[in-house]
Protein backbone atom coordinates (compact mmCIF):
# COMPACT_ATOMS: atom_id res chain seq x y z
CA UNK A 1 1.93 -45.61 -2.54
CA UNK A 2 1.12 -45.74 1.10
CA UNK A 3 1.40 -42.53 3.40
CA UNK A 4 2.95 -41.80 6.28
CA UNK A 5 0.48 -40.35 8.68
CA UNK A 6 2.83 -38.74 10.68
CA UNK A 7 4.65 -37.37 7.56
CA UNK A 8 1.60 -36.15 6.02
CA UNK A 9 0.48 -34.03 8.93
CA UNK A 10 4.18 -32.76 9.21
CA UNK A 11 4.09 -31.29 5.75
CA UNK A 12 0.46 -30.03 5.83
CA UNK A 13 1.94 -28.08 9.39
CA UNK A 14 4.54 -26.86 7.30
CA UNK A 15 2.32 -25.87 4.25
CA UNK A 16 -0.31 -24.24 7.51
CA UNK A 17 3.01 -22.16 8.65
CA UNK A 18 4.14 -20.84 5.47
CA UNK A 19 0.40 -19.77 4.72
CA UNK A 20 0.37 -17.76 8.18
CA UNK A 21 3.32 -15.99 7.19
CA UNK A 22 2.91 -14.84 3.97
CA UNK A 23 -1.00 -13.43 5.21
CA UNK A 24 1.72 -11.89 7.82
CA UNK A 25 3.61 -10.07 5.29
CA UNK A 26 1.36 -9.64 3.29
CA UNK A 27 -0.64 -7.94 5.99
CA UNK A 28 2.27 -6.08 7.67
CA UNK A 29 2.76 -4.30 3.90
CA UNK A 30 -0.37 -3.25 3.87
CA UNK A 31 -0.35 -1.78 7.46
CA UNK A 32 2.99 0.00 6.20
CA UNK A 33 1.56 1.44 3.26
CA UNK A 34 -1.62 2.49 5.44
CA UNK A 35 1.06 4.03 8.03
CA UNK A 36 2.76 6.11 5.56
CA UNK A 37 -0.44 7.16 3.69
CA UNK A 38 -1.54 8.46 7.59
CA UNK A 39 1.57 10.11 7.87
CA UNK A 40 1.58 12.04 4.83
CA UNK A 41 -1.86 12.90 5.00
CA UNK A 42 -0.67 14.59 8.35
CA UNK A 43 1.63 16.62 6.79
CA UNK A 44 -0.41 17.45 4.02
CA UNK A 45 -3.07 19.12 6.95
CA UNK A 46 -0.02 20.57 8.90
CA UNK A 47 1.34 22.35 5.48
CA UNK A 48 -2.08 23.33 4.74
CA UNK A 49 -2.85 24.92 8.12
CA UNK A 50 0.89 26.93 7.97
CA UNK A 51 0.10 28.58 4.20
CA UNK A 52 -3.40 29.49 5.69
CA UNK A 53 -2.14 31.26 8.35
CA UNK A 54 0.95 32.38 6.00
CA UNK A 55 -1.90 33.89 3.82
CA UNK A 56 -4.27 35.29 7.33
CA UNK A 57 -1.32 37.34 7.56
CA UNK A 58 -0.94 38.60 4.46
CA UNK A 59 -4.37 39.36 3.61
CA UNK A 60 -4.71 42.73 3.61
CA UNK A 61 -7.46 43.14 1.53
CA UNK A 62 -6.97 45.66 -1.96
CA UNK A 63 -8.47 48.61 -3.01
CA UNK A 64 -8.71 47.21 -6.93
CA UNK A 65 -11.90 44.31 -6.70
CA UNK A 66 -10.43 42.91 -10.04
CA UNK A 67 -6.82 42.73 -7.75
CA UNK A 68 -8.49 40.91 -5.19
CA UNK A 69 -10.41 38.57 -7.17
CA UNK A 70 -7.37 37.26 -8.93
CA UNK A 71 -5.39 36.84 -5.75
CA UNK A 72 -8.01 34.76 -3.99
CA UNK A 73 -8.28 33.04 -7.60
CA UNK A 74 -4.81 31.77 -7.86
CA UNK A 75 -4.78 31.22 -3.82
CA UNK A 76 -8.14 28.46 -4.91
CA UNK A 77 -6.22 27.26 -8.25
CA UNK A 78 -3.13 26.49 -6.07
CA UNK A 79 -4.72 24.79 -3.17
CA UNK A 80 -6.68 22.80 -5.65
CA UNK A 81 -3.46 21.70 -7.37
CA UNK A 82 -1.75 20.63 -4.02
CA UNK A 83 -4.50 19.06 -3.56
CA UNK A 84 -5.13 16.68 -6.81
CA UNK A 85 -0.87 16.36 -6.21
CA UNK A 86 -1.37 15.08 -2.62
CA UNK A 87 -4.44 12.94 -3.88
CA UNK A 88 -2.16 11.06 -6.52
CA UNK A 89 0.10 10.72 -4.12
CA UNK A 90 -2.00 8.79 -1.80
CA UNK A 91 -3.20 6.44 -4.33
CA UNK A 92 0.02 5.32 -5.71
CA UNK A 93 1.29 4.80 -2.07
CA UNK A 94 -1.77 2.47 -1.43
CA UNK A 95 -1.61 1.66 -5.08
CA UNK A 96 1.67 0.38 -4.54
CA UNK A 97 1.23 -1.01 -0.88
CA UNK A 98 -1.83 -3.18 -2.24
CA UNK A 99 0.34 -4.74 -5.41
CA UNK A 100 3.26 -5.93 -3.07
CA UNK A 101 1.11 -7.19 -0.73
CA UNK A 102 -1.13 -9.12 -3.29
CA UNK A 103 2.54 -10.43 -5.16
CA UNK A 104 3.43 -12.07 -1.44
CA UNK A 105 -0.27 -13.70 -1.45
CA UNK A 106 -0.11 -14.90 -4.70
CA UNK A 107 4.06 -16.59 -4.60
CA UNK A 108 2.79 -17.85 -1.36
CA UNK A 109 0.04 -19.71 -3.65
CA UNK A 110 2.32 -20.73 -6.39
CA UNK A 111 4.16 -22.31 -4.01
CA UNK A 112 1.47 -23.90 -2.48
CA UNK A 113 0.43 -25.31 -5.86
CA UNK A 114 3.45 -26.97 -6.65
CA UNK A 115 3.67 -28.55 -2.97
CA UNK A 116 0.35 -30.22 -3.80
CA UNK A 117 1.65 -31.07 -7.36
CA UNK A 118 4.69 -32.66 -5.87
CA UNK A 119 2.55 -34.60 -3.38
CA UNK A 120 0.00 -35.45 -5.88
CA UNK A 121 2.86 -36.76 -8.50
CA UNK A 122 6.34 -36.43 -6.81
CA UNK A 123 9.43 -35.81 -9.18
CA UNK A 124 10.73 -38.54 -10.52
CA UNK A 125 14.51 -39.82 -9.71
CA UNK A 126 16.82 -39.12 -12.59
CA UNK A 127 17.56 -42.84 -14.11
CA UNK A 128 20.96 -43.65 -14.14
C-alpha cells in the first residue's frame, strides 16, 4: 500500500498537535492544583498569625503552674491538629491535581496508540 507523502506528514502534524495539547492540559492542571495549594497555604499562615495574636491577647499568664501548663498544652495539641488537617489537605489537592493531570497524559496516549494501530493496519470496510 503506497503512502501519500503529503498525507502522511498531515496526520503526523495532527498526531504533533494533539500531543502539544494534552502536555497543555495536562500542564495547566497541574499549575491549577499548584495555585490553589499556594493559596490555601496562604490562608493557613494568615489564620495562624490571627489565633496567635487572638491568644497574645489573651495571655495573661495564671497564678496555678498546673493551669498554665494545660492551657499552653491544649494551645500546642490544637495547633498541631490544624496543622496535620491543613497538611492532608495539601496532599489530596496535589494528590488530586497530579491524577487528573496524569489521566489527560495517558487518554492522550491511548489515543495515540490506536492512531498508529489504524495506520499500521487500517479498519477494514464492512463487506457488503
Amino acid at each position: 500500500m503506497a503512502s501519500d507523502p503529503d498525507n502522511l506528514f498531515a496526520e503526523l502534524l495532527a498526531a504533533h498537535k494533539k500531543n502539544i495539547e494534552a502536555l497543555t492540559q495536562a500542564n495547566q492542571i497541574a499549575i491549577s492544583g499548584l495555585q490553589a495549594v499556594a493559596t490555601r497555604q496562604m490562608e493557613f499562615v494568615q489564620r495562624a498569625m490571627a489565633e496567635a495574636a487572638q491568644l497574645a491577647r489573651q495571655g495573661t499568664p495564671s497564678p496555678n503552674l498546673s493551669e498554665s501548663i494545660a492551657r499552653q498544652a491544649e494551645i500546642a495539641r490544637q495547633a498541631f491538629d490544624a496543622s496535620i488537617a491543613n497538611m492532608r489537605e495539601v496532599a489530596d489537592t496535589l494528590q488530586k491535581s497530579g491524577r487528573e493531570a496524569v489521566d489527560v497524559v495517558n487518554q492522550r496516549i491511548a489515543q495515540s496508540l490506536l492512531e498508529l494501530q489504524n495506520r499500521v493496519s487500517p479498519p477494514k470496510p464492512p463487506k457488503g
